[in-house]
C-alpha atoms as a PDB file:
ATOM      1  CA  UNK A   1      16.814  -6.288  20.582  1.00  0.00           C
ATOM      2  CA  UNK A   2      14.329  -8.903  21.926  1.00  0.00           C
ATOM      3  CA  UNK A   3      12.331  -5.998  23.096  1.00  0.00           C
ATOM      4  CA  UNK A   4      11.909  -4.687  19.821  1.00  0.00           C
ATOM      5  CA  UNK A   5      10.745  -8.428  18.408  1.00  0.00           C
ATOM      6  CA  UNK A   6       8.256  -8.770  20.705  1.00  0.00           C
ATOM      7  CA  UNK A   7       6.991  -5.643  19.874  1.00  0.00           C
ATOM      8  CA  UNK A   8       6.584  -6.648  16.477  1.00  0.00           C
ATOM      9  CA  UNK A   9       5.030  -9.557  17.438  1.00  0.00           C
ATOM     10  CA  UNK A  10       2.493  -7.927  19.566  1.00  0.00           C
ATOM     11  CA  UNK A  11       1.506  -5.346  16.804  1.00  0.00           C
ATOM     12  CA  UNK A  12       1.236  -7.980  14.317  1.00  0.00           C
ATOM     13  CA  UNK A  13      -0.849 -10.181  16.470  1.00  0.00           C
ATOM     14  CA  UNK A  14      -3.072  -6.277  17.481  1.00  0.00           C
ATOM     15  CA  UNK A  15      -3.459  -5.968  13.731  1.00  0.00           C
ATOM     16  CA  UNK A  16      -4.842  -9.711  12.502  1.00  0.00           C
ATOM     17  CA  UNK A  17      -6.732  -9.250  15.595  1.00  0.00           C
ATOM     18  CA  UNK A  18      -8.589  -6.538  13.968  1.00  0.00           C
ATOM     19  CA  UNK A  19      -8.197  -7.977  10.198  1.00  0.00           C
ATOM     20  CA  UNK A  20     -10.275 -11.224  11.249  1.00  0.00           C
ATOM     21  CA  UNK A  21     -12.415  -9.148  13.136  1.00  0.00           C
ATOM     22  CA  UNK A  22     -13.363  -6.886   9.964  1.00  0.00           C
ATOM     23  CA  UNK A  23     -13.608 -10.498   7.856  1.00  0.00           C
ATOM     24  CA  UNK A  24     -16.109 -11.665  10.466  1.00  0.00           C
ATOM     25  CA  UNK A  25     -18.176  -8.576  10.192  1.00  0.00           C
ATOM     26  CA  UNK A  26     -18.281  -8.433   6.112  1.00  0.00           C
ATOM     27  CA  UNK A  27     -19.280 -12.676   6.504  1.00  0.00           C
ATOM     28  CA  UNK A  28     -22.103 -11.646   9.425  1.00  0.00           C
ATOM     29  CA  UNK A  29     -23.055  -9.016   6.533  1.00  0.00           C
ATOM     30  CA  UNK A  30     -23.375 -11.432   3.880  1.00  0.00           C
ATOM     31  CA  UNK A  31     -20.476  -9.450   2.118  1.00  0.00           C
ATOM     32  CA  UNK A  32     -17.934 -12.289   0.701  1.00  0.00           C
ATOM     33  CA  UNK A  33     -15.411 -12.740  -2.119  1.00  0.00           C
ATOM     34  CA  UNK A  34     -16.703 -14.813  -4.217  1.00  0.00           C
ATOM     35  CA  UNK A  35     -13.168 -16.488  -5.479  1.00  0.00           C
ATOM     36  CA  UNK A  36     -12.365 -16.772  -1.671  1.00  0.00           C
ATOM     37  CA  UNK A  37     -15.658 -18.739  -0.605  1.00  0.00           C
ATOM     38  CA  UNK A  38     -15.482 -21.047  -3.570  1.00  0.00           C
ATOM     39  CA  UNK A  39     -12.392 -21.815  -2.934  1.00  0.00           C
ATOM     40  CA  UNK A  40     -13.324 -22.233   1.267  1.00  0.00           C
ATOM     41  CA  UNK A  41     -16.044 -24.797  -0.281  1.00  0.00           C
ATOM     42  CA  UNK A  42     -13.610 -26.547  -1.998  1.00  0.00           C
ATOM     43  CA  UNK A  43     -11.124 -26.847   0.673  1.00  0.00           C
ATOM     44  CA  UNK A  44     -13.783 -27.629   3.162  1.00  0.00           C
ATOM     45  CA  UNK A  45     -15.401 -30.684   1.059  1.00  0.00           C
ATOM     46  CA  UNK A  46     -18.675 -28.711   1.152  1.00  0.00           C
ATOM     47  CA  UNK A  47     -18.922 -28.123   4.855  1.00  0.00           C
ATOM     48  CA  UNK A  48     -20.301 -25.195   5.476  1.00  0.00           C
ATOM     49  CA  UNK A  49     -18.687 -24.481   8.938  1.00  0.00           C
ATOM     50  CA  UNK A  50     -15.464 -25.515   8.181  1.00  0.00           C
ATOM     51  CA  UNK A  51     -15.922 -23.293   4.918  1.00  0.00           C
ATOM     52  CA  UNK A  52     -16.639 -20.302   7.197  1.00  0.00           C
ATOM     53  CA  UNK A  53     -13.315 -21.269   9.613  1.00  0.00           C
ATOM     54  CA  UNK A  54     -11.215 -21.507   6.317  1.00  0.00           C
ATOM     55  CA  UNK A  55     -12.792 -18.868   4.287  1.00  0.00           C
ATOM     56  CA  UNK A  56     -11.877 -15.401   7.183  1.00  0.00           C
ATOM     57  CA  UNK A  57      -8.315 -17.425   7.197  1.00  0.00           C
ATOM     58  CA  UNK A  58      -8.194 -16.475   3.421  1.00  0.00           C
ATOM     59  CA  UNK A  59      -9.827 -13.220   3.755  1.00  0.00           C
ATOM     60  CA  UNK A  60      -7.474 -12.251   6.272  1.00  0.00           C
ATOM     61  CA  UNK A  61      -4.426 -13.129   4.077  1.00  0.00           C
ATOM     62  CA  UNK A  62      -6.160 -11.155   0.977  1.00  0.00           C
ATOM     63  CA  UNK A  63      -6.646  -8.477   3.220  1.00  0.00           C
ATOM     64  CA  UNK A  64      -2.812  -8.510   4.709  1.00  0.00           C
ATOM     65  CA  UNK A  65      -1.206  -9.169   0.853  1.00  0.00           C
ATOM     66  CA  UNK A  66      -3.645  -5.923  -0.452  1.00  0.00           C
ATOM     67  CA  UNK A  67      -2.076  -3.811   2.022  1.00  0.00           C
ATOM     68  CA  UNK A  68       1.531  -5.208   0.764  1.00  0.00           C
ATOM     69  CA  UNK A  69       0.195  -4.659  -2.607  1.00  0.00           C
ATOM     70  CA  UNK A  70      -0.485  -1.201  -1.591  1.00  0.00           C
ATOM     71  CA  UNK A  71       2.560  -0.250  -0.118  1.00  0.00           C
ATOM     72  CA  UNK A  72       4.789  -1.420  -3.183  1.00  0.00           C
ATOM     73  CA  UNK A  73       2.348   0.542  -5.562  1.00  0.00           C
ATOM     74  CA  UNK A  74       2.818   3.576  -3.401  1.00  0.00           C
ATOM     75  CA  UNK A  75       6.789   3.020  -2.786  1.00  0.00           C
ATOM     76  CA  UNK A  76       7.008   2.882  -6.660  1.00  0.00           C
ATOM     77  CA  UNK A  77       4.408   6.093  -7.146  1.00  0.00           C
ATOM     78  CA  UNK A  78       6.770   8.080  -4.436  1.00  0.00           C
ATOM     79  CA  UNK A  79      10.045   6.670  -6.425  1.00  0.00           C
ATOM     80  CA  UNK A  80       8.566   7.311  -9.760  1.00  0.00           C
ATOM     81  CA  UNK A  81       7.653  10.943  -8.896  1.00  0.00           C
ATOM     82  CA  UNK A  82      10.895  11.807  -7.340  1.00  0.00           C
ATOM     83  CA  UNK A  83      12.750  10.401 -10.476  1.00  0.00           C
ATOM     84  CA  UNK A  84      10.580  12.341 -12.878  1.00  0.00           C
ATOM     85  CA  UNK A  85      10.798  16.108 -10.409  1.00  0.00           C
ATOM     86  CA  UNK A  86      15.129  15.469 -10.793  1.00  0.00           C
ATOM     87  CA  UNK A  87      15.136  14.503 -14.223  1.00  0.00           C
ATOM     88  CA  UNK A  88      12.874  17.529 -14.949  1.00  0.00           C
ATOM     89  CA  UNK A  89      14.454  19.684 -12.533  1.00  0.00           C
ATOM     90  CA  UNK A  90      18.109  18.615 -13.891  1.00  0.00           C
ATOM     91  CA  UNK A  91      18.139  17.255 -16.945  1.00  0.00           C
ATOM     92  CA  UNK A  92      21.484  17.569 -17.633  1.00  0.00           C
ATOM     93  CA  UNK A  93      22.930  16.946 -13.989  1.00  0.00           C
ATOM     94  CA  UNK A  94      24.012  20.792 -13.408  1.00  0.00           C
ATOM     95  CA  UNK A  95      21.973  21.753 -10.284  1.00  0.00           C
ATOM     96  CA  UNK A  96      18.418  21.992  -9.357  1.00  0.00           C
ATOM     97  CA  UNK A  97      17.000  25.065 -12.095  1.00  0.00           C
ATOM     98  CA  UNK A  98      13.745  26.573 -12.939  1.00  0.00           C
ATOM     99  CA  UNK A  99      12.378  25.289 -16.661  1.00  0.00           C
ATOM    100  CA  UNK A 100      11.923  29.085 -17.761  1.00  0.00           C
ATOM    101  CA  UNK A 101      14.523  31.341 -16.181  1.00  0.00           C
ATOM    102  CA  UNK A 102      17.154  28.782 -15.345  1.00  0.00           C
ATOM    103  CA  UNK A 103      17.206  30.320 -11.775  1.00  0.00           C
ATOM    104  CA  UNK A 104      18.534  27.691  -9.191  1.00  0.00           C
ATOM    105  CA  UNK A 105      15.230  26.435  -7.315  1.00  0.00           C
ATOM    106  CA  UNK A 106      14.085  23.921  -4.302  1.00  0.00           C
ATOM    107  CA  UNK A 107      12.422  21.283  -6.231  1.00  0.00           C
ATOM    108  CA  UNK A 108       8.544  21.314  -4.915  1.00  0.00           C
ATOM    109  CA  UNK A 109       7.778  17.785  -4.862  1.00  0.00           C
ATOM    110  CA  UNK A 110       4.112  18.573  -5.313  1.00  0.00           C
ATOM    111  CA  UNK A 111       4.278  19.281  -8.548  1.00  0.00           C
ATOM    112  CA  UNK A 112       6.592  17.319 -10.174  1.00  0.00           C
ATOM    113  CA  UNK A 113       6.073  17.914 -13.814  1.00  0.00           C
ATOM    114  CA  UNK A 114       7.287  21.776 -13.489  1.00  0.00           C
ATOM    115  CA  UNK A 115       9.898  22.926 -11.847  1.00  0.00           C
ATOM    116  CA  UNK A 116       9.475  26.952 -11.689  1.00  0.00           C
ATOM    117  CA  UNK A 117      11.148  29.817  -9.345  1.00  0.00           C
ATOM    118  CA  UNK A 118       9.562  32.105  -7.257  1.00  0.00           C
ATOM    119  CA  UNK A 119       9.563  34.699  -9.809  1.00  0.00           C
ATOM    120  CA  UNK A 120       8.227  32.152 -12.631  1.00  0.00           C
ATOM    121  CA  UNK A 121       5.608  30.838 -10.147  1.00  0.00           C
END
């Protein structure tokens, strides 16, 4: 069990290892959120150093929430599309069946708006 934690840890330390490193490249660059920088000025009393400090701390964090943002988008894409293949694939809850021959298919979830047989295909 403790194993596993640590594990965690150490991957989630590995990865905002790399996310600070990619939010000190894009500031080297010039490259910078506006929002995020004002808001580094602000918090830093208009020191420019301490803006720098506080503004890959926020970058970081934008960059860690758009990947959550990402994943829930995806997780409801995924659950969306599997809802829409069964509830064209069964509408009325009597087994998996091809739109135009009623032939009992395997769903492809590829192509989840039509649910056809080999034969139909």
């Amino acid at each position: 069990m403790f194993k596993n934690l640590r594990l965690g840890s150490a991957q989630a330390r590995a990865i905002e290892e790399r996310l600070f490193a990619e939010a000190l490249e894009e500031l080297s660059r010039g490259e910078l959120r506006n929002g995020l920088w004002a808001k580094a000025i602000s918090e830093s009393e208009g020191d420019k150093d301490k803006a720098q400090a506080i503004y890959l701390r926020l970058r970081v964090q934008a960059m860690k929430d758009e990947t959550v943002i990402m994943e829930a988008i995806m997780e409801a894409s995924t659950s969306q599309s599997a809802k829409e293949v069964q509830s064209v694939a069964d509408p009325k809850g009597d087994g998996r069946r091809c739109q135009l021959c009623g032939t009992a298919v395997t769903i492809n979830y590829g192509d989840a708006y039509r649910i056809l047989c080999k034969h139909c295909s």
